[in-house]
N, C-alpha and C. Protein backbone atom coordinates (compact mmCIF):
# COMPACT_ATOMS: atom_id res chain seq x y z
N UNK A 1 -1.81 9.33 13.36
CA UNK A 1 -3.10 9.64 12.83
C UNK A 1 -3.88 10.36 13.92
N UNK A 2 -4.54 11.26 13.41
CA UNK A 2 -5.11 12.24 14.45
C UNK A 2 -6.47 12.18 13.95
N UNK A 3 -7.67 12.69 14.93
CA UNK A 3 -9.04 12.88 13.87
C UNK A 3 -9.92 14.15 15.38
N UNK A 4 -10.22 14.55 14.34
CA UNK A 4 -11.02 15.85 15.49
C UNK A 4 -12.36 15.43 16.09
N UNK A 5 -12.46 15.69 17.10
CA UNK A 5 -13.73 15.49 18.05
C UNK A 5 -14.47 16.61 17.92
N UNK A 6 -15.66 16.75 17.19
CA UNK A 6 -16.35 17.99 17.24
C UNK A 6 -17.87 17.88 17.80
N UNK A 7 -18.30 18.66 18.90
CA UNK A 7 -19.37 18.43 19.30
C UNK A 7 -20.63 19.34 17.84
N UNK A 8 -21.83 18.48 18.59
CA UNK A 8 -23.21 19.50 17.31
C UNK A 8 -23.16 19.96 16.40
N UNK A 9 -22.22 21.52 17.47
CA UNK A 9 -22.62 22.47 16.90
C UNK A 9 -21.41 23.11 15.73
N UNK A 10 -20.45 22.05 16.00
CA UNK A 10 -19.13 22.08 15.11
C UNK A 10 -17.93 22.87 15.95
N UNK A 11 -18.27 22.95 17.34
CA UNK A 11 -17.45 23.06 18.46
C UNK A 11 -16.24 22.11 18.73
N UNK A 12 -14.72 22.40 18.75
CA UNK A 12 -13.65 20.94 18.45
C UNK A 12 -14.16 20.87 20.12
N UNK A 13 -13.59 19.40 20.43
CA UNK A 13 -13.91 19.17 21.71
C UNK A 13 -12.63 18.85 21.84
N UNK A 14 -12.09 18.10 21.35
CA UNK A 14 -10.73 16.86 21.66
C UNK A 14 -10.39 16.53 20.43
N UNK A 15 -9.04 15.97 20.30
CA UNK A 15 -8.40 14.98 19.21
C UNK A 15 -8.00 14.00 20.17
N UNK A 16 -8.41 13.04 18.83
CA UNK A 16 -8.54 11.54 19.08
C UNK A 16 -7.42 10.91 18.19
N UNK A 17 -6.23 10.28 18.54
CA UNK A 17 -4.58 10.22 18.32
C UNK A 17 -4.53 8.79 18.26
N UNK A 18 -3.73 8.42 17.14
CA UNK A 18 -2.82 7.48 17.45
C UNK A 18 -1.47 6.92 16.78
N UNK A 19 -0.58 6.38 17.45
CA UNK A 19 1.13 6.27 17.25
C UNK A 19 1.15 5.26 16.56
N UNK A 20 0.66 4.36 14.63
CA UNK A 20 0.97 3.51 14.72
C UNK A 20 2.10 3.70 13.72
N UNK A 21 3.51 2.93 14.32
CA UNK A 21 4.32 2.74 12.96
C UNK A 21 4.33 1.99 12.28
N UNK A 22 4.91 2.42 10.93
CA UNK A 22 4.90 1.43 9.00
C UNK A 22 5.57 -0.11 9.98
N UNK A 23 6.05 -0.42 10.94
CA UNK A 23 6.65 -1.72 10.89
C UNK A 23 5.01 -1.91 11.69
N UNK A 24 4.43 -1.73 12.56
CA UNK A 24 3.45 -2.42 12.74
C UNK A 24 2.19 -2.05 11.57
N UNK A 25 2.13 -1.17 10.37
CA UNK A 25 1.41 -1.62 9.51
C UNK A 25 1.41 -3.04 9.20
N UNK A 26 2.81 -3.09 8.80
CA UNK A 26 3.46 -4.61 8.42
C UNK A 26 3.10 -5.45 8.50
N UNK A 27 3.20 -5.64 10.41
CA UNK A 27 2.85 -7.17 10.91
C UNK A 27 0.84 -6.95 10.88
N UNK A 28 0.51 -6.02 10.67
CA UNK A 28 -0.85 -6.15 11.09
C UNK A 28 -1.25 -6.55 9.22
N UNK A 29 -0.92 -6.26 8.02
CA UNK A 29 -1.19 -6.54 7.26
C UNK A 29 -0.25 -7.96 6.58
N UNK A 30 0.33 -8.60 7.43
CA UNK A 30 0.89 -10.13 7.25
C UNK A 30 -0.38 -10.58 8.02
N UNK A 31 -1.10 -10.22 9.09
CA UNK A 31 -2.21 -11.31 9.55
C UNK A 31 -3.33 -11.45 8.20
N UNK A 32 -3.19 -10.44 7.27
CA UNK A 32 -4.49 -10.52 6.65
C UNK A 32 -4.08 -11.21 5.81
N UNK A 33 -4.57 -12.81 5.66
CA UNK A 33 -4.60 -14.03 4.60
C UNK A 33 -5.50 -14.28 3.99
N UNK A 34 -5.99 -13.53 2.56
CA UNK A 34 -7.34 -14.19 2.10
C UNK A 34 -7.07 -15.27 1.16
N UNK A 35 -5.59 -15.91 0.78
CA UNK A 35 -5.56 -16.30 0.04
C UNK A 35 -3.83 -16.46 0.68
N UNK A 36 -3.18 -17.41 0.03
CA UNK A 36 -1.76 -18.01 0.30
C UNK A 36 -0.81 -17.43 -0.08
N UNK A 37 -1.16 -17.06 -1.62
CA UNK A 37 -0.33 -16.43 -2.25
C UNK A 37 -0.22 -14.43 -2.19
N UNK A 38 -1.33 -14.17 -1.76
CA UNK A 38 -1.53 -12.70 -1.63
C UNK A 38 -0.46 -11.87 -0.91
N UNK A 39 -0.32 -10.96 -1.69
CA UNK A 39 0.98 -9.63 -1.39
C UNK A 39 -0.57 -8.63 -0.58
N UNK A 40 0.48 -7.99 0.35
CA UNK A 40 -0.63 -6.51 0.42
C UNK A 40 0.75 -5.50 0.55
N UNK A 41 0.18 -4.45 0.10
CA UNK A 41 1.51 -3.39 0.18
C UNK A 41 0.96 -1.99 0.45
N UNK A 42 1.52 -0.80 1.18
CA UNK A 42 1.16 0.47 1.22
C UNK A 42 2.29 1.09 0.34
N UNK A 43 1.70 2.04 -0.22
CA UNK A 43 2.26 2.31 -1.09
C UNK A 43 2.20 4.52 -0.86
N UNK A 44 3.34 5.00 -1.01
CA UNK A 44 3.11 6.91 -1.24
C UNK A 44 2.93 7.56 -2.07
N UNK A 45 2.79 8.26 -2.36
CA UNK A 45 2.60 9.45 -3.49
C UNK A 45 3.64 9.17 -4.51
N UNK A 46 5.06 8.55 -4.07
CA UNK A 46 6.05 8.56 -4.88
C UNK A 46 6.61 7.00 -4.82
N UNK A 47 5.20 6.41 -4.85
CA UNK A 47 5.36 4.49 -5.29
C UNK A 47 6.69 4.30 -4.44
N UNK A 48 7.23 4.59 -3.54
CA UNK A 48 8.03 4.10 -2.66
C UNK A 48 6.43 3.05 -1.39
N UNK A 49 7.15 2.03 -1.41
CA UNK A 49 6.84 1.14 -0.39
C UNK A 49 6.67 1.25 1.42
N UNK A 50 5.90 1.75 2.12
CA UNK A 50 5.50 2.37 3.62
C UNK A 50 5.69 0.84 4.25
N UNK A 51 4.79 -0.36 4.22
CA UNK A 51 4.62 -1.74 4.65
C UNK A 51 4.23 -2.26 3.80
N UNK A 52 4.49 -3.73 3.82
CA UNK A 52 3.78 -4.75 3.17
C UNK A 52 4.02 -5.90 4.33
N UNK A 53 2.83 -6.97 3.45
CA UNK A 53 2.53 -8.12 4.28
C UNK A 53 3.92 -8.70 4.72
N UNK A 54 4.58 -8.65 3.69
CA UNK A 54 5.58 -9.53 4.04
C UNK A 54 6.70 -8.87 4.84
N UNK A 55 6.58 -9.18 6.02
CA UNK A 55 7.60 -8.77 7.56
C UNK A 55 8.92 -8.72 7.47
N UNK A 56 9.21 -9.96 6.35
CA UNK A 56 10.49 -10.18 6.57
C UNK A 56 11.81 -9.87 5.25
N UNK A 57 10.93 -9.14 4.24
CA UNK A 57 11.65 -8.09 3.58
C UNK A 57 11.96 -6.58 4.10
N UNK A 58 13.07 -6.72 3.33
CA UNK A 58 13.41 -5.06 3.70
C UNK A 58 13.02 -4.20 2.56
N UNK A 59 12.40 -3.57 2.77
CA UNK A 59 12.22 -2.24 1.77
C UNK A 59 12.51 -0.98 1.71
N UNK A 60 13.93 -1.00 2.36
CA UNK A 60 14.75 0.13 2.59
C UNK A 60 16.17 0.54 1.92
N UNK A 61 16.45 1.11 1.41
CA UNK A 61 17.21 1.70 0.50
C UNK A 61 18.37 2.84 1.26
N UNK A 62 19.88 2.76 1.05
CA UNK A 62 20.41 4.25 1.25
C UNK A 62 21.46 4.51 0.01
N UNK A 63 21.07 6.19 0.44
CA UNK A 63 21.37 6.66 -1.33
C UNK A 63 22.36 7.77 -0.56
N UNK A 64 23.09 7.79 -1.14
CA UNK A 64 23.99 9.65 -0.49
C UNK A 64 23.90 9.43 1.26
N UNK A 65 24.10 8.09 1.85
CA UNK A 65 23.91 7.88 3.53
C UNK A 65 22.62 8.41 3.52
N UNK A 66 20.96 8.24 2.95
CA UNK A 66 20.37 9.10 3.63
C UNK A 66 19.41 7.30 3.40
N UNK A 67 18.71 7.30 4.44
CA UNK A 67 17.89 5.96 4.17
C UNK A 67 16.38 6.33 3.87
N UNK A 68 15.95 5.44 3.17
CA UNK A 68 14.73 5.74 2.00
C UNK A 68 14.20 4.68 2.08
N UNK A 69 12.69 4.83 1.70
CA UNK A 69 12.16 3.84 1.39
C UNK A 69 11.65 2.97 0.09
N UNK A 70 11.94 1.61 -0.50
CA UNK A 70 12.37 1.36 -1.69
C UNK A 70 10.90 1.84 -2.70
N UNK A 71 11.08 1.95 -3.71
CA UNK A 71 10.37 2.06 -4.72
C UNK A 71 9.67 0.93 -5.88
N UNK A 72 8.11 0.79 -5.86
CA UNK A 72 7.87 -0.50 -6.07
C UNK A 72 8.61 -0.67 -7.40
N UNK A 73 9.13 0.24 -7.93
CA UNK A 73 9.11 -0.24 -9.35
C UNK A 73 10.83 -0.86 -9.17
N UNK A 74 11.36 -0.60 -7.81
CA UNK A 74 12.40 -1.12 -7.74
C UNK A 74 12.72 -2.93 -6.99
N UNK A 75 11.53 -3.50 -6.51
CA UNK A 75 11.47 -4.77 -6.28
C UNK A 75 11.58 -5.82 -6.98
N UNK A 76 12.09 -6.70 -6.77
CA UNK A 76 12.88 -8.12 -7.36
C UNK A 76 11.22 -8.90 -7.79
N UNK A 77 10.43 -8.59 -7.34
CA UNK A 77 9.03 -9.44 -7.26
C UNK A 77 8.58 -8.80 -9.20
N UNK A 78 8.87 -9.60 -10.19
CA UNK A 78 7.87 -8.88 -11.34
C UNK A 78 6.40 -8.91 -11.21
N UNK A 79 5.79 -9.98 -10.68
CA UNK A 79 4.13 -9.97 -10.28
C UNK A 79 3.75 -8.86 -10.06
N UNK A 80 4.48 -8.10 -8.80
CA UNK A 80 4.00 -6.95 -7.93
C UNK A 80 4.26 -6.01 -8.96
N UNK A 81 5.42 -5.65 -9.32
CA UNK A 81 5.93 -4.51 -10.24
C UNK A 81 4.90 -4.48 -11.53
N UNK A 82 4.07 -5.19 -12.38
CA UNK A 82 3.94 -6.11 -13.18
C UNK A 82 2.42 -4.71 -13.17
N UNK A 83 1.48 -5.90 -11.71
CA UNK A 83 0.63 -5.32 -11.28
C UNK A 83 0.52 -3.85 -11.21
N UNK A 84 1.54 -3.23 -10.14
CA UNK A 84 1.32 -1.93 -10.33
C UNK A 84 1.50 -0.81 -11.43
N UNK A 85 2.97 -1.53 -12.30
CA UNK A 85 2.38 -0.80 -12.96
C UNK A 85 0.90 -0.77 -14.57
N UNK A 86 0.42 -2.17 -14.35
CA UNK A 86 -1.29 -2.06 -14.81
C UNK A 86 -1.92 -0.64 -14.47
N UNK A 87 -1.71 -0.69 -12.90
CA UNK A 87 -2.49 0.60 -12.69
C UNK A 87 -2.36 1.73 -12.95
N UNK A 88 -0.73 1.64 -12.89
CA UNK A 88 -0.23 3.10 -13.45
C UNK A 88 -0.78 3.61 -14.89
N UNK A 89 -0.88 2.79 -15.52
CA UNK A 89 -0.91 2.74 -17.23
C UNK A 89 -2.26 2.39 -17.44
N UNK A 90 -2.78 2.20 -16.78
CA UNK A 90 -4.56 2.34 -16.95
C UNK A 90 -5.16 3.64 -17.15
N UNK A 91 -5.97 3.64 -18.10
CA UNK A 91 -7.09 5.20 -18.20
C UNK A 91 -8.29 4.92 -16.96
N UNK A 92 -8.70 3.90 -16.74
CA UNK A 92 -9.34 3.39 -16.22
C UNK A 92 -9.39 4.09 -14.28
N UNK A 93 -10.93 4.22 -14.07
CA UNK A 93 -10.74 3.99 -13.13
C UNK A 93 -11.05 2.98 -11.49
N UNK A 94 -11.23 1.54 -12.25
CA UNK A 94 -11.18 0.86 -11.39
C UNK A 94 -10.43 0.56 -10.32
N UNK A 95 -11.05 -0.33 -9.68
CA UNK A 95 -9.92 -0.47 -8.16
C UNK A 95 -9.53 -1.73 -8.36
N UNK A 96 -10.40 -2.66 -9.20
CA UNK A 96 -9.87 -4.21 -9.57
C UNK A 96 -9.84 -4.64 -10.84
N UNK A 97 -8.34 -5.19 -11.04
CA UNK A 97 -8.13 -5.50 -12.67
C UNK A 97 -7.30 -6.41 -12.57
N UNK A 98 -7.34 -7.47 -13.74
CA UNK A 98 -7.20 -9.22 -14.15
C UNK A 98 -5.88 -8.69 -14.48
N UNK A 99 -4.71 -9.27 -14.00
CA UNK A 99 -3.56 -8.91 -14.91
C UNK A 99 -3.14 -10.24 -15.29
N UNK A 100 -2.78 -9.93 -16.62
CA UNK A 100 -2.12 -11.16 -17.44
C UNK A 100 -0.60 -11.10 -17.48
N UNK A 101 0.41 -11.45 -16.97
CA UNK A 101 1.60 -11.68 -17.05
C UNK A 101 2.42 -12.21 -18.14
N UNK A 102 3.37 -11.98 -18.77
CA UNK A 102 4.25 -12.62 -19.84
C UNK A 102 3.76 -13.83 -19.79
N UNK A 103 4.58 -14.36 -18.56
CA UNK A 103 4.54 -15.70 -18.67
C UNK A 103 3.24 -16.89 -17.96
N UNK A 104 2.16 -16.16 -18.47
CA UNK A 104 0.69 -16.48 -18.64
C UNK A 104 0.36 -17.12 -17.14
N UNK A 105 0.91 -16.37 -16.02
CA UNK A 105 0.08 -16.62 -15.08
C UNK A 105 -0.96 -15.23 -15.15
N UNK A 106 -2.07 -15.31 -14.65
CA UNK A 106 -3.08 -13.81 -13.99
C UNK A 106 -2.72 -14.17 -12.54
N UNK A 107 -3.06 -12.58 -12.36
CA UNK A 107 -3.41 -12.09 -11.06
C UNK A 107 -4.72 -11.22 -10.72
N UNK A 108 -5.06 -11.55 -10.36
CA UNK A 108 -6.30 -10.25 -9.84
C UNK A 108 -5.78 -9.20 -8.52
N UNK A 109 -5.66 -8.40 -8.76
CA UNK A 109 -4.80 -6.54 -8.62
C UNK A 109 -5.83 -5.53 -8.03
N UNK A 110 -6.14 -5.07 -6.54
CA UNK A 110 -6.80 -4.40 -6.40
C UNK A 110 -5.93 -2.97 -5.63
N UNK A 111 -6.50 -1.73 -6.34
CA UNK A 111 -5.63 -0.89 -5.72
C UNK A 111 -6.59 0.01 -5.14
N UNK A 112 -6.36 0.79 -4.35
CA UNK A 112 -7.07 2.43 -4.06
C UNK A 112 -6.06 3.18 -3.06
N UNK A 113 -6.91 4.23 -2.87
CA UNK A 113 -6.73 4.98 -1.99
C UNK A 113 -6.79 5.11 -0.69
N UNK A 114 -6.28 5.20 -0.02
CA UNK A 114 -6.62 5.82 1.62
C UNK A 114 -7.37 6.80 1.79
N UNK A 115 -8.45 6.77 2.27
CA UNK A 115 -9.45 7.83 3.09
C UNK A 115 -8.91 9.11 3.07
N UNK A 116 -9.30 10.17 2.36
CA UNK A 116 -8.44 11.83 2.68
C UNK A 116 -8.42 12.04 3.67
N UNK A 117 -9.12 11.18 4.81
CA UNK A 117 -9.37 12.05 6.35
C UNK A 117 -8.16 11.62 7.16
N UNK A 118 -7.39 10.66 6.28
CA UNK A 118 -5.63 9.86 6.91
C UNK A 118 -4.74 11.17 6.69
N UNK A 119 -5.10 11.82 5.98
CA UNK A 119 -3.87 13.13 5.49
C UNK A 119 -2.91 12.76 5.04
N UNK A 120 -3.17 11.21 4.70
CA UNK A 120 -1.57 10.48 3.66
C UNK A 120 -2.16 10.66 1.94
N UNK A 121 -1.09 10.61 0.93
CA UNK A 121 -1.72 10.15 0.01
C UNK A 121 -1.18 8.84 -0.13
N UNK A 122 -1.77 7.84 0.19
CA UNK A 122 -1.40 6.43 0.41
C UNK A 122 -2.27 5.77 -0.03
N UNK A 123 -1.70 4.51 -0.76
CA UNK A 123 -2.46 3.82 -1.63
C UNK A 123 -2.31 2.28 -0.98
N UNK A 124 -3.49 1.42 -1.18
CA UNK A 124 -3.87 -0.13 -1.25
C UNK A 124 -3.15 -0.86 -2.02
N UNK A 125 -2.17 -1.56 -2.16
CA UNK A 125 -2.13 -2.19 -3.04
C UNK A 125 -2.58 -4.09 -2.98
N UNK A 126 -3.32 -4.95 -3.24
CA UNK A 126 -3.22 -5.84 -2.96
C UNK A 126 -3.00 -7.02 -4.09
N UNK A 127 -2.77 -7.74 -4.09
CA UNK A 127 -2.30 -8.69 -5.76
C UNK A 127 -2.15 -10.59 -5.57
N UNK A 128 -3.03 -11.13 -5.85
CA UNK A 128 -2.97 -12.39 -5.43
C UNK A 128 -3.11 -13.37 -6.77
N UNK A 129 -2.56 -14.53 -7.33
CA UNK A 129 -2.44 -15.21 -8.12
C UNK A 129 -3.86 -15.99 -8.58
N UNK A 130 -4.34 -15.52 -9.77
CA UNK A 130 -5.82 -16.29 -9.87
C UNK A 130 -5.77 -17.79 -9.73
């Protein structure tokens, strides 16, 4: 992640850098516990999986020897899959929505975006059991 230093007058001065990788997204979004049961996940342009809370899954995939990163709609978790795709299939444009599951648990599902100024198109995903 990079971000430009511009003085006043819209003069660049410096870029302001930094090296973090998807495995330390990871562990930095496993510290965030608002709740026991809560998933957090980053998510790309092409619903393939960047980090999630949980450290100790793999979310890596190889197809033709080339290694990839898995696709939510390809995880063993139905909650998560469940959730996202609510959002997918929403007209709606909220960031938080009640999901009702088959088998009558809810979740409350919050998704967005990443800041355009990240230059990712990367999405929030977070999903915790009401």
């Amino acid at each position: 992640m990079a971000h430009p230093i511009v003085t006043s007058s819209g003069q660049l001065e410096g870029v302001f850098a930094a090296d973090i990788t998807l495995r330390t997204f990871s562990e930095m979004l496993s510290h965030l516990r608002l709740s026991k049961n809560m998933k957090i996940f980053i998510i790309d342009d092409k619903s393939q999986v960047l980090a999630s809370s949980d450290t100790k899954a793999d979310f890596t995939v190889v197809k033709n020897g080339q290694t990839t990163s898995m696709k939510i709609h390809d995880l063993q978790d139905q909650a998560v899959k469940f959730c996202y795709q609510a959002f997918e299939s929403s007209r709606t444009k909220e960031s938080v929505i009640s999901v009702n599951m088959p088998n009558d648990q809810n979740y409350i599902a919050f998704m967005n975006n990443f800041p355009k100024e990240q230059q990712h198109n990367w999405r929030l995903l977070v999903i915790a059991p009401e």
